[in-house]
C-alpha atoms as a PDB file:
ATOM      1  CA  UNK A   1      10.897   4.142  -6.580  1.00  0.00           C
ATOM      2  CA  UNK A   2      10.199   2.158  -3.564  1.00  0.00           C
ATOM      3  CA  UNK A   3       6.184   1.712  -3.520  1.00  0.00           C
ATOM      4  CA  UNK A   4       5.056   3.195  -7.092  1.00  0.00           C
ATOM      5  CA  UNK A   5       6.958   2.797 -10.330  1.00  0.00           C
ATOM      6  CA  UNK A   6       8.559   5.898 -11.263  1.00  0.00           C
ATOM      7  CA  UNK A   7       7.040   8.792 -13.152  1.00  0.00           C
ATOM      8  CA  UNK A   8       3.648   7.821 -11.148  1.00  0.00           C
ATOM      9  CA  UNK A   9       0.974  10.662 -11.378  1.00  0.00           C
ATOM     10  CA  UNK A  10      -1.487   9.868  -8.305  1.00  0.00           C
ATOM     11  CA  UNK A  11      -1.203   6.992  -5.846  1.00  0.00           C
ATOM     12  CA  UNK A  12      -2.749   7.067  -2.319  1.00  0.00           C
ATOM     13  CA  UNK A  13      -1.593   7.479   0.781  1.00  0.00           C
ATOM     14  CA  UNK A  14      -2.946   4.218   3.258  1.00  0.00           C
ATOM     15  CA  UNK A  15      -2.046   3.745   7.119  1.00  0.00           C
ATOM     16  CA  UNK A  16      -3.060  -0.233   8.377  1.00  0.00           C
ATOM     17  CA  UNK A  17      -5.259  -0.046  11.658  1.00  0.00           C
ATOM     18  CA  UNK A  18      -3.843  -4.259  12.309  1.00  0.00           C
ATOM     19  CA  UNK A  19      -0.369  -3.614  11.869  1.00  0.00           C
ATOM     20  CA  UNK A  20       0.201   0.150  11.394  1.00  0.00           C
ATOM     21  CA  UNK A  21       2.199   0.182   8.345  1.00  0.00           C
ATOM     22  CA  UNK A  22       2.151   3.039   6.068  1.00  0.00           C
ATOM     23  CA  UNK A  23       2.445   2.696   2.462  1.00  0.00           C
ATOM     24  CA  UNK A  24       1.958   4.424  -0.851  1.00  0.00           C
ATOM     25  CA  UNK A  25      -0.373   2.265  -3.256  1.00  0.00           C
ATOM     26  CA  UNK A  26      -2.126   3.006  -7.066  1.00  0.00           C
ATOM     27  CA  UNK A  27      -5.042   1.800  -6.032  1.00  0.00           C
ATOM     28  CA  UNK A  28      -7.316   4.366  -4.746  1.00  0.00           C
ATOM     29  CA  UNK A  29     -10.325   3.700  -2.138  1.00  0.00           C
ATOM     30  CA  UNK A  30     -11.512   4.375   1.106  1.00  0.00           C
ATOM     31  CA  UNK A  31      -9.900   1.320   2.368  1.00  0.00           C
ATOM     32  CA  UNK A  32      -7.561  -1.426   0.422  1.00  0.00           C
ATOM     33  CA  UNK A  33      -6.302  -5.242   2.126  1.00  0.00           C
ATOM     34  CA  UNK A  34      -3.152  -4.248   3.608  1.00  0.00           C
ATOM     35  CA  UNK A  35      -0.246  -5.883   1.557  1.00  0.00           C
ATOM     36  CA  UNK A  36       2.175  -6.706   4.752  1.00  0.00           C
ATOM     37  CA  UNK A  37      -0.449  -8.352   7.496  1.00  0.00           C
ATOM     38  CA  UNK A  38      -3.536  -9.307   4.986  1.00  0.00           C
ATOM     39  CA  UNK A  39      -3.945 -11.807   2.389  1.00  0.00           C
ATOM     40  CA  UNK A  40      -5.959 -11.458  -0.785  1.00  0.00           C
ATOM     41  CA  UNK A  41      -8.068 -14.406  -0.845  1.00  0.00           C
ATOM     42  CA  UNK A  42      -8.247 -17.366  -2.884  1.00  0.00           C
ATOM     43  CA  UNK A  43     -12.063 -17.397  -4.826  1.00  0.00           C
ATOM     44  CA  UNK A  44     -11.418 -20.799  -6.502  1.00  0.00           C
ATOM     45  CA  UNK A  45     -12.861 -22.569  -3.535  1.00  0.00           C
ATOM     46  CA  UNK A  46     -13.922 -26.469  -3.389  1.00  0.00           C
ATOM     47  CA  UNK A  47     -17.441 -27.670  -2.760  1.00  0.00           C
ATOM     48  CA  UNK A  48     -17.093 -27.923   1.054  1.00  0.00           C
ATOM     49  CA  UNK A  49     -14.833 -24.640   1.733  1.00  0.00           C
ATOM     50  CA  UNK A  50     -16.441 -21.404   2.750  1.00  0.00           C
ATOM     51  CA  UNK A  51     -16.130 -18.061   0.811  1.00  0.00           C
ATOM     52  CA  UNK A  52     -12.773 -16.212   2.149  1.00  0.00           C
ATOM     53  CA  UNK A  53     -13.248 -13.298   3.979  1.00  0.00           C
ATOM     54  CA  UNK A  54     -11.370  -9.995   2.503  1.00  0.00           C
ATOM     55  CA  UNK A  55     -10.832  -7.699   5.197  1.00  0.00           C
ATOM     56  CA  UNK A  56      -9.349  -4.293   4.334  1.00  0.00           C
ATOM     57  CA  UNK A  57      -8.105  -3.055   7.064  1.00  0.00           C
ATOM     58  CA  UNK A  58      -5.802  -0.537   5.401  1.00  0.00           C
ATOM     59  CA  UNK A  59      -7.514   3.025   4.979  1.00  0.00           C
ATOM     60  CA  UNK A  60      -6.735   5.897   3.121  1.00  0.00           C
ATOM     61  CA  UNK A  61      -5.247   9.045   4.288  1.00  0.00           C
ATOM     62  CA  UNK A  62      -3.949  10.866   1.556  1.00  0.00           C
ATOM     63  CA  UNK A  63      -4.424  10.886  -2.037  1.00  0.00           C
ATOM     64  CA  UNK A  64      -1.147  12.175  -3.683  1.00  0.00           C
ATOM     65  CA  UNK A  65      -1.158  13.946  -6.909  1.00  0.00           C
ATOM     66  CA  UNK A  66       1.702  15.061  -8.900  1.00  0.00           C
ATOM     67  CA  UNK A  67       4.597  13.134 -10.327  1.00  0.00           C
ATOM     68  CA  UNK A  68       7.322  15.003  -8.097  1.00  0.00           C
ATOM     69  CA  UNK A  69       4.889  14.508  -4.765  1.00  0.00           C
ATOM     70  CA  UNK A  70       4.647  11.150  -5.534  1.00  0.00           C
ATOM     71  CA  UNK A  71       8.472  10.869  -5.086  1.00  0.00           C
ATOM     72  CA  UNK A  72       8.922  12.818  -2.293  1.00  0.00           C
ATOM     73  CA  UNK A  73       6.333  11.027  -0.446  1.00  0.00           C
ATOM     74  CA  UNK A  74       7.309   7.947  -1.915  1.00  0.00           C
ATOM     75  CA  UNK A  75      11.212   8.667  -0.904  1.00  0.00           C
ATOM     76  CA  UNK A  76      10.436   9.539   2.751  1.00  0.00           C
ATOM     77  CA  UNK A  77       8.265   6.772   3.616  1.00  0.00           C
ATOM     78  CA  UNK A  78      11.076   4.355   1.915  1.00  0.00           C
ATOM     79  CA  UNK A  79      13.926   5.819   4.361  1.00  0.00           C
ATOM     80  CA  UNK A  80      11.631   5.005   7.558  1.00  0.00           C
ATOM     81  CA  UNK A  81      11.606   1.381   6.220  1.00  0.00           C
ATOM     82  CA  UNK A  82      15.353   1.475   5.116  1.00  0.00           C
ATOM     83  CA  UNK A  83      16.696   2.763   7.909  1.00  0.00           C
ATOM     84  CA  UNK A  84      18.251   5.972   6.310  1.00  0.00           C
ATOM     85  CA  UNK A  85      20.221   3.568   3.557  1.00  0.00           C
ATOM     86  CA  UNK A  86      20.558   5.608   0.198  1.00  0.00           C
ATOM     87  CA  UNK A  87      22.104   3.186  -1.465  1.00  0.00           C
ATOM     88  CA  UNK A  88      18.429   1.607  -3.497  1.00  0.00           C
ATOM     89  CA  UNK A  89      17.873   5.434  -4.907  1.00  0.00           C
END
């Protein structure tokens, strides 16, 4: 599959408020760091750097259960970023 590996059971569904991507994800919270506009930080940090910031900015819609829900979700939201191409499936 495009987001989860296949024969996933529950993943969840996330919307970004800073870039407004929608993705599927197996990690399941209230709100996750966005994997197309944010970075996870960096914690080995020198003496004179500050702490990284971790903003999640990605929150969750949706939590998907079921293996064949999982791929159906998982299948639609891939042809939005495809364009329609079949050819990955």
């Amino acid at each position: 599959m495009y987001y989860v590996p296949d024969d996933t059971e529950m993943c969840g569904y996330y919307e970004c408020r800073e870039c407004g991507s929608r993705f599927l994800d197996l990690k399941i919270g209230p709100q996750i760091v966005c994997p197309y506009c944010g970075d996870e930080p960096d914690m080995e940090i020198g003496p004179d750097e500050e702490m990284p910031q971790v903003r999640e900015t990605a929150h969750l819609i949706e939590v998907i259960r079921g293996r064949e829900e999982v791929e159906k979700m998982d299948t639609l939201l891939s042809l939005a970023v495809t364009g329609g191409d079949y050819s990955w499936i």
